[in-house]
C-alpha atoms as a PDB file:
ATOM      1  CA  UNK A   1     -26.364   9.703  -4.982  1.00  0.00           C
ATOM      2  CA  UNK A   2     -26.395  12.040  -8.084  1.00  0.00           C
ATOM      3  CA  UNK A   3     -24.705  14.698  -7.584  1.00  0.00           C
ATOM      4  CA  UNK A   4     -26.793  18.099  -9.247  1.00  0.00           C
ATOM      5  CA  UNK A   5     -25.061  21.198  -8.271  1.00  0.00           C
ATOM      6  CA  UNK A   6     -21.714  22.566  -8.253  1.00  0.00           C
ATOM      7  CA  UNK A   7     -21.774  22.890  -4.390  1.00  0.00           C
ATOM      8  CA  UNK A   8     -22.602  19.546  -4.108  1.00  0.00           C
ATOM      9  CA  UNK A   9     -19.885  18.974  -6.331  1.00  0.00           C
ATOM     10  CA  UNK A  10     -17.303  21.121  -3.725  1.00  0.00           C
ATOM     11  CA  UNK A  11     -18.259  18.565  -0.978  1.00  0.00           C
ATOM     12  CA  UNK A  12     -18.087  15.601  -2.683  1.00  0.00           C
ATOM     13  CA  UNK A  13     -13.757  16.805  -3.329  1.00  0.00           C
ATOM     14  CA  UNK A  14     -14.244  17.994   0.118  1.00  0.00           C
ATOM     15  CA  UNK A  15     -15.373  14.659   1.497  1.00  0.00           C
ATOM     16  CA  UNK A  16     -13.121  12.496  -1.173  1.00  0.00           C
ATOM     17  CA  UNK A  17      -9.901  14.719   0.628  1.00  0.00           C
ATOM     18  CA  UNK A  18     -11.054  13.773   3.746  1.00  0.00           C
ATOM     19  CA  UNK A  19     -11.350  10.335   2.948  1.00  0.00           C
ATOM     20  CA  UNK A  20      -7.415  10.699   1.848  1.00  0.00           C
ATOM     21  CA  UNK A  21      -6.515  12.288   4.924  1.00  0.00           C
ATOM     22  CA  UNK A  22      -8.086   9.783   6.696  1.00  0.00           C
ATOM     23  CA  UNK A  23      -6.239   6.887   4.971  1.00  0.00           C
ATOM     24  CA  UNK A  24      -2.950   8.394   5.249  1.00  0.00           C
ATOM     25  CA  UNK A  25      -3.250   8.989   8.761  1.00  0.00           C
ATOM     26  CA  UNK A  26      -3.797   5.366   8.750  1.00  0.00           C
ATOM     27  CA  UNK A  27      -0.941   4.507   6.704  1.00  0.00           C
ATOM     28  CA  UNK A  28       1.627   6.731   7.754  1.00  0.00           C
ATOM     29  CA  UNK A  29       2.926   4.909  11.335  1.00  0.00           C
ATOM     30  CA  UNK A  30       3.748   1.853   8.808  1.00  0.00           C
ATOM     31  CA  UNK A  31       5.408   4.638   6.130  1.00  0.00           C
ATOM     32  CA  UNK A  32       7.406   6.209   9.293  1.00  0.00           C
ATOM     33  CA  UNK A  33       8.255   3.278  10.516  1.00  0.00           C
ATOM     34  CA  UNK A  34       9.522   1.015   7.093  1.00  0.00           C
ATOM     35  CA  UNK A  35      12.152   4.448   6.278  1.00  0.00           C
ATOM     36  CA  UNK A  36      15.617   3.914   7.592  1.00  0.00           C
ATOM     37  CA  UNK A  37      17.413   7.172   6.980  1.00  0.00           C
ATOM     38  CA  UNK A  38      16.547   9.896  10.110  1.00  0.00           C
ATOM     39  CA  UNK A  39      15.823  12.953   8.030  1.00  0.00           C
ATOM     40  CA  UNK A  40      13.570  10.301   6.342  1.00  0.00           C
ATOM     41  CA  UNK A  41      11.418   9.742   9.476  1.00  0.00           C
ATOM     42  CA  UNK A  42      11.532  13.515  10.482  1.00  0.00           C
ATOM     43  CA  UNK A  43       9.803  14.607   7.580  1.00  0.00           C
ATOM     44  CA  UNK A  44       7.002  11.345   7.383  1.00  0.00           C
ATOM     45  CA  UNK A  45       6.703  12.309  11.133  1.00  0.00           C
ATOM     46  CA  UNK A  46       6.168  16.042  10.560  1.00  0.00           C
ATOM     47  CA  UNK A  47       3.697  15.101   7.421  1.00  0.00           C
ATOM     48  CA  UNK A  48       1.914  13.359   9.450  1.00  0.00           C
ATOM     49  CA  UNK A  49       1.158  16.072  11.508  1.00  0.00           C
ATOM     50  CA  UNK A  50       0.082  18.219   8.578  1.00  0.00           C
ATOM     51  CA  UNK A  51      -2.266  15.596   7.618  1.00  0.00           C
ATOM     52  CA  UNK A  52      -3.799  15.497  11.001  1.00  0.00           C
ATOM     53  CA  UNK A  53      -4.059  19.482  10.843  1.00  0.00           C
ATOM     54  CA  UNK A  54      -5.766  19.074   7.263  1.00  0.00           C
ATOM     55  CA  UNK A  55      -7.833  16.568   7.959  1.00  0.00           C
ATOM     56  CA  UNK A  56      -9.382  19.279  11.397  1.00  0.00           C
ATOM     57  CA  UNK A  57      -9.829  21.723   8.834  1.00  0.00           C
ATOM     58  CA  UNK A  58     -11.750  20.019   6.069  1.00  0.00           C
ATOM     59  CA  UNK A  59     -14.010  18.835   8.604  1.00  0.00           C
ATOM     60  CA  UNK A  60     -14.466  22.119  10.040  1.00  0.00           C
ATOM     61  CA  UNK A  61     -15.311  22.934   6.402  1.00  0.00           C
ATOM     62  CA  UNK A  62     -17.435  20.306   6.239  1.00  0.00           C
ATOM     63  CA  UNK A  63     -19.597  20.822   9.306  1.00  0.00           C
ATOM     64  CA  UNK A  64     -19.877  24.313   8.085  1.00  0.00           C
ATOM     65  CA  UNK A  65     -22.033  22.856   5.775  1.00  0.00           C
ATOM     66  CA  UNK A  66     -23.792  20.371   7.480  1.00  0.00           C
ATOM     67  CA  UNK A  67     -22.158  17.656   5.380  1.00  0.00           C
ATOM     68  CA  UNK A  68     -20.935  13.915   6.453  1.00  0.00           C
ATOM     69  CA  UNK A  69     -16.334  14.012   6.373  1.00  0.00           C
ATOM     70  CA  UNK A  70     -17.038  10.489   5.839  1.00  0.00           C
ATOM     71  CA  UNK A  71     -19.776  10.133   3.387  1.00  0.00           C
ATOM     72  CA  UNK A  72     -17.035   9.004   0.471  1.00  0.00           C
ATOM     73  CA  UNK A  73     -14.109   6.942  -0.167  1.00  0.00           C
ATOM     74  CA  UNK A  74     -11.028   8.096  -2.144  1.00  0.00           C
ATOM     75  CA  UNK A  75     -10.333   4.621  -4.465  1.00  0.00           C
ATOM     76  CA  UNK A  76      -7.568   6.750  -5.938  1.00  0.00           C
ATOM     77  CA  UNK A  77      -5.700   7.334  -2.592  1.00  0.00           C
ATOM     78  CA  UNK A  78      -6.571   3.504  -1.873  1.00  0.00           C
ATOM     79  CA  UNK A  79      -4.211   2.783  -5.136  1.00  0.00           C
ATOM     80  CA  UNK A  80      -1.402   4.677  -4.324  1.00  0.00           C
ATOM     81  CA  UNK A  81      -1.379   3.341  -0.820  1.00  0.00           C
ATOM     82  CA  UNK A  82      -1.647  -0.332  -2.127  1.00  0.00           C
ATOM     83  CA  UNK A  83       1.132   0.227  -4.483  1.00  0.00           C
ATOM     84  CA  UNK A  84       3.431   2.223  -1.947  1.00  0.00           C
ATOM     85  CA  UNK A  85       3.144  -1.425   0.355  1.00  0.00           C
ATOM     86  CA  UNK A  86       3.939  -3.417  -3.385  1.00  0.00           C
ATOM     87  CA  UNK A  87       6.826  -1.467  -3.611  1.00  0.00           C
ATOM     88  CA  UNK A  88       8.015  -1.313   0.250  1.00  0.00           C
ATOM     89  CA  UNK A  89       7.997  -5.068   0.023  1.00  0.00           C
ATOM     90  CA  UNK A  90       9.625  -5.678  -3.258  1.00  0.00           C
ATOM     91  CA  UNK A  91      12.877  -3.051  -2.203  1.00  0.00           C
ATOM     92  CA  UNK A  92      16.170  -4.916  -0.709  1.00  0.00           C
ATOM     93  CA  UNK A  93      17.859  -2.816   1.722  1.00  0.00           C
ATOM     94  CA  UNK A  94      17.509   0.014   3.338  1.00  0.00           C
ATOM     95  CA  UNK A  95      18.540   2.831   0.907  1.00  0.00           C
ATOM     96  CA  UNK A  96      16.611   1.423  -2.121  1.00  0.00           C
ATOM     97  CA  UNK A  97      13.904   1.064   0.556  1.00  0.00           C
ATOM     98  CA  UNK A  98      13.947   4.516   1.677  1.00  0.00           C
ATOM     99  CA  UNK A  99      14.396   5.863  -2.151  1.00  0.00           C
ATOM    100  CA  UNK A 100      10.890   4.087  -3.287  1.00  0.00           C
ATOM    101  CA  UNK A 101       9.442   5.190   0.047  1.00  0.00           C
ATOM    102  CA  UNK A 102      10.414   8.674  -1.361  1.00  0.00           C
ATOM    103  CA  UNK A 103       9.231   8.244  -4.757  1.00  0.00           C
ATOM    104  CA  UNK A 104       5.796   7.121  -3.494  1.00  0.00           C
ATOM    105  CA  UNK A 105       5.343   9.540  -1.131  1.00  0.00           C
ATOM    106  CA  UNK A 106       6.183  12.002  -3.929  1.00  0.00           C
ATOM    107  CA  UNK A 107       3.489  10.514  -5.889  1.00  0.00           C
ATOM    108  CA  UNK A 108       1.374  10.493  -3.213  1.00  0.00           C
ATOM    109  CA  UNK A 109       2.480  14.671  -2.056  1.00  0.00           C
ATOM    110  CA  UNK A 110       1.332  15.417  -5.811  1.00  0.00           C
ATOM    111  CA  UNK A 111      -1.912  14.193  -5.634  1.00  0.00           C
ATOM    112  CA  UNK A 112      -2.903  15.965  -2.849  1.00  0.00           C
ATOM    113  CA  UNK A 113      -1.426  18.760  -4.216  1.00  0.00           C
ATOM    114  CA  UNK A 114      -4.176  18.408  -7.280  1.00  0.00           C
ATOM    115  CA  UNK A 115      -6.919  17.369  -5.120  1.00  0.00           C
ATOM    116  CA  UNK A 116      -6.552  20.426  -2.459  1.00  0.00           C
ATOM    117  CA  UNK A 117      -6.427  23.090  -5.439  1.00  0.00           C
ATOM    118  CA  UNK A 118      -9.114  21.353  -7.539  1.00  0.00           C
ATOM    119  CA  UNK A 119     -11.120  22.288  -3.950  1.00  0.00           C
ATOM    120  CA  UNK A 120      -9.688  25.513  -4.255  1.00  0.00           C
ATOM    121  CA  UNK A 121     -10.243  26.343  -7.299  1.00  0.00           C
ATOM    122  CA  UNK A 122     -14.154  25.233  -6.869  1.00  0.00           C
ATOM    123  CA  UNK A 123     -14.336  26.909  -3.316  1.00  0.00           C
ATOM    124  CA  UNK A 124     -13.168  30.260  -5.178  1.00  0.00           C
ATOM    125  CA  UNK A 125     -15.757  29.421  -8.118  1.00  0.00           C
ATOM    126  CA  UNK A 126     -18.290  29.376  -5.059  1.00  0.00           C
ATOM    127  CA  UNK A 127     -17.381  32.179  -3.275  1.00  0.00           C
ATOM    128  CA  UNK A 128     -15.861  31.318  -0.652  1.00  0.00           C
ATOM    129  CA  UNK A 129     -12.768  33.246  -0.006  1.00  0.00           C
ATOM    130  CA  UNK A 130     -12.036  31.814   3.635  1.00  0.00           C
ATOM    131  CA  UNK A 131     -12.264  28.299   2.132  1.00  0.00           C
ATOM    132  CA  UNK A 132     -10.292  28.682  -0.518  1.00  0.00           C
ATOM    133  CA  UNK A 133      -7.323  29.997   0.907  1.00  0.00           C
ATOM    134  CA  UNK A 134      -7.768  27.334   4.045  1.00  0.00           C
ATOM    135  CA  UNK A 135      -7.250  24.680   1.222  1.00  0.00           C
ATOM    136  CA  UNK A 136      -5.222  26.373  -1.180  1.00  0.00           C
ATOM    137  CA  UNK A 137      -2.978  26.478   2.277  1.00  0.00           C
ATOM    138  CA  UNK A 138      -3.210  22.804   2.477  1.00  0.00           C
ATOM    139  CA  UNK A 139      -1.932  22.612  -1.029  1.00  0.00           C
ATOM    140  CA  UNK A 140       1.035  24.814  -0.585  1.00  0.00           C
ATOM    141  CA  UNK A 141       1.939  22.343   2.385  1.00  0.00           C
ATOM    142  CA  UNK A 142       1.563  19.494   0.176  1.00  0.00           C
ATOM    143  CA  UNK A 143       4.348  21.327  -2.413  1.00  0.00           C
ATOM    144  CA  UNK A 144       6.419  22.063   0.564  1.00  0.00           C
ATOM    145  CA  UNK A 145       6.587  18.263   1.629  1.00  0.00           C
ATOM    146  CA  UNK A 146       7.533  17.136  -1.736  1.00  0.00           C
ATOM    147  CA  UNK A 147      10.327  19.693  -2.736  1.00  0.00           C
ATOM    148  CA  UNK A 148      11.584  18.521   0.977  1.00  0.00           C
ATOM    149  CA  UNK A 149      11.197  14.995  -0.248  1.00  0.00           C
ATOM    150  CA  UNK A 150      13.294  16.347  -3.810  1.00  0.00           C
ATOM    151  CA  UNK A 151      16.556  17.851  -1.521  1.00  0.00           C
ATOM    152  CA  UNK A 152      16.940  15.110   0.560  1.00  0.00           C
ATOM    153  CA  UNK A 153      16.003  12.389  -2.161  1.00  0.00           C
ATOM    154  CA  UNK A 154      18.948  14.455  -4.872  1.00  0.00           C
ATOM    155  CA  UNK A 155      21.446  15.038  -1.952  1.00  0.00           C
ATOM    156  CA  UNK A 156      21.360  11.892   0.142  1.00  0.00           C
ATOM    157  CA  UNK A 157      19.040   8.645  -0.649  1.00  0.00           C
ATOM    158  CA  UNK A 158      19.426   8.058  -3.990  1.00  0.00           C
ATOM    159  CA  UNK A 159      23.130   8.302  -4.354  1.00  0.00           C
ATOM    160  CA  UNK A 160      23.327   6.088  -1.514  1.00  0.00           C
ATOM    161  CA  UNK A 161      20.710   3.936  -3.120  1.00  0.00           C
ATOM    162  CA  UNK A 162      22.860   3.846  -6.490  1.00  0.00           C
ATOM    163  CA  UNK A 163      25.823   3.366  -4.970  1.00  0.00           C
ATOM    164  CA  UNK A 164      24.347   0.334  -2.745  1.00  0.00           C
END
């Protein structure tokens, strides 16, 4: 389908994020459940919540316009979740293991973080003020999970990882 307006545009991002959301919800029992350090699992636990709250609102967004939350599928998301399992696999032990669980979640934090304020950005272009800040919210959460990822990755995991 060709794509010939810049609304249609906003719902494509709108339907590629909930494609993401969708894949991570998905994913993120096997993320939870491969990390070894607690604080670790308490924040991939209370992501995953987040991600099930985003993923409500974009299809409330969504139905708001009458448009499909599954009519597209995120390839980039797809990537990063392929190469998160590469890496999971490859790691020895459980504090290199929870370091690259970090780093790809950071990875994968920061491209939500671009996808939700390219929506944004396009639902402000449009408009619509109630939209945007519903997504530019979802970004700011996004920022929040990976400076939480940062602390505990600087102050515990990857010292423990190096000295391992």
């Amino acid at each position: 389908m060709k794509i010939d307006s810049f609304m249609q545009m906003y719902l494509a991002e709108l339907q590629e994020l909930a494609s993401v959301q969708d894949q991570l919800e998905k994913a993120a029992p096997e993320l939870a459940r491969r990390a070894a350090h607690p604080a670790l699992k308490d924040i991939l636990a209370n992501h995953r919540e987040e991600n099930e709250a985003q993923r409500r609102r974009l299809a409330t967004i969504l139905e708001g316009h009458a448009a499909s939350p599954s009519a597209h599928h995120d390839q980039a998301m797809e990537a990063l979740l392929a190469e998160t399992g590469k890496m999971l696999d490859l790691l020895e032990g459980d504090d290199l293991r929870d370091a690259g669980l970090i780093a790809s979640s950071q990875k994968i934090a920061l491209y939500q973080v671009a996808a939700f304020g390219t929506a944004a950005a396009l639902a402000g272009q449009l408009g619509l003020v109630d939209e945007q800040q519903v997504l530019h919210r979802c970004c700011e959460e996004h920022r929040t999970a990976d400076e939480r990822l940062s602390r505990l990755a600087k102050r515990e995991i990857n010292p423990e990882a190096a000295a391992a």
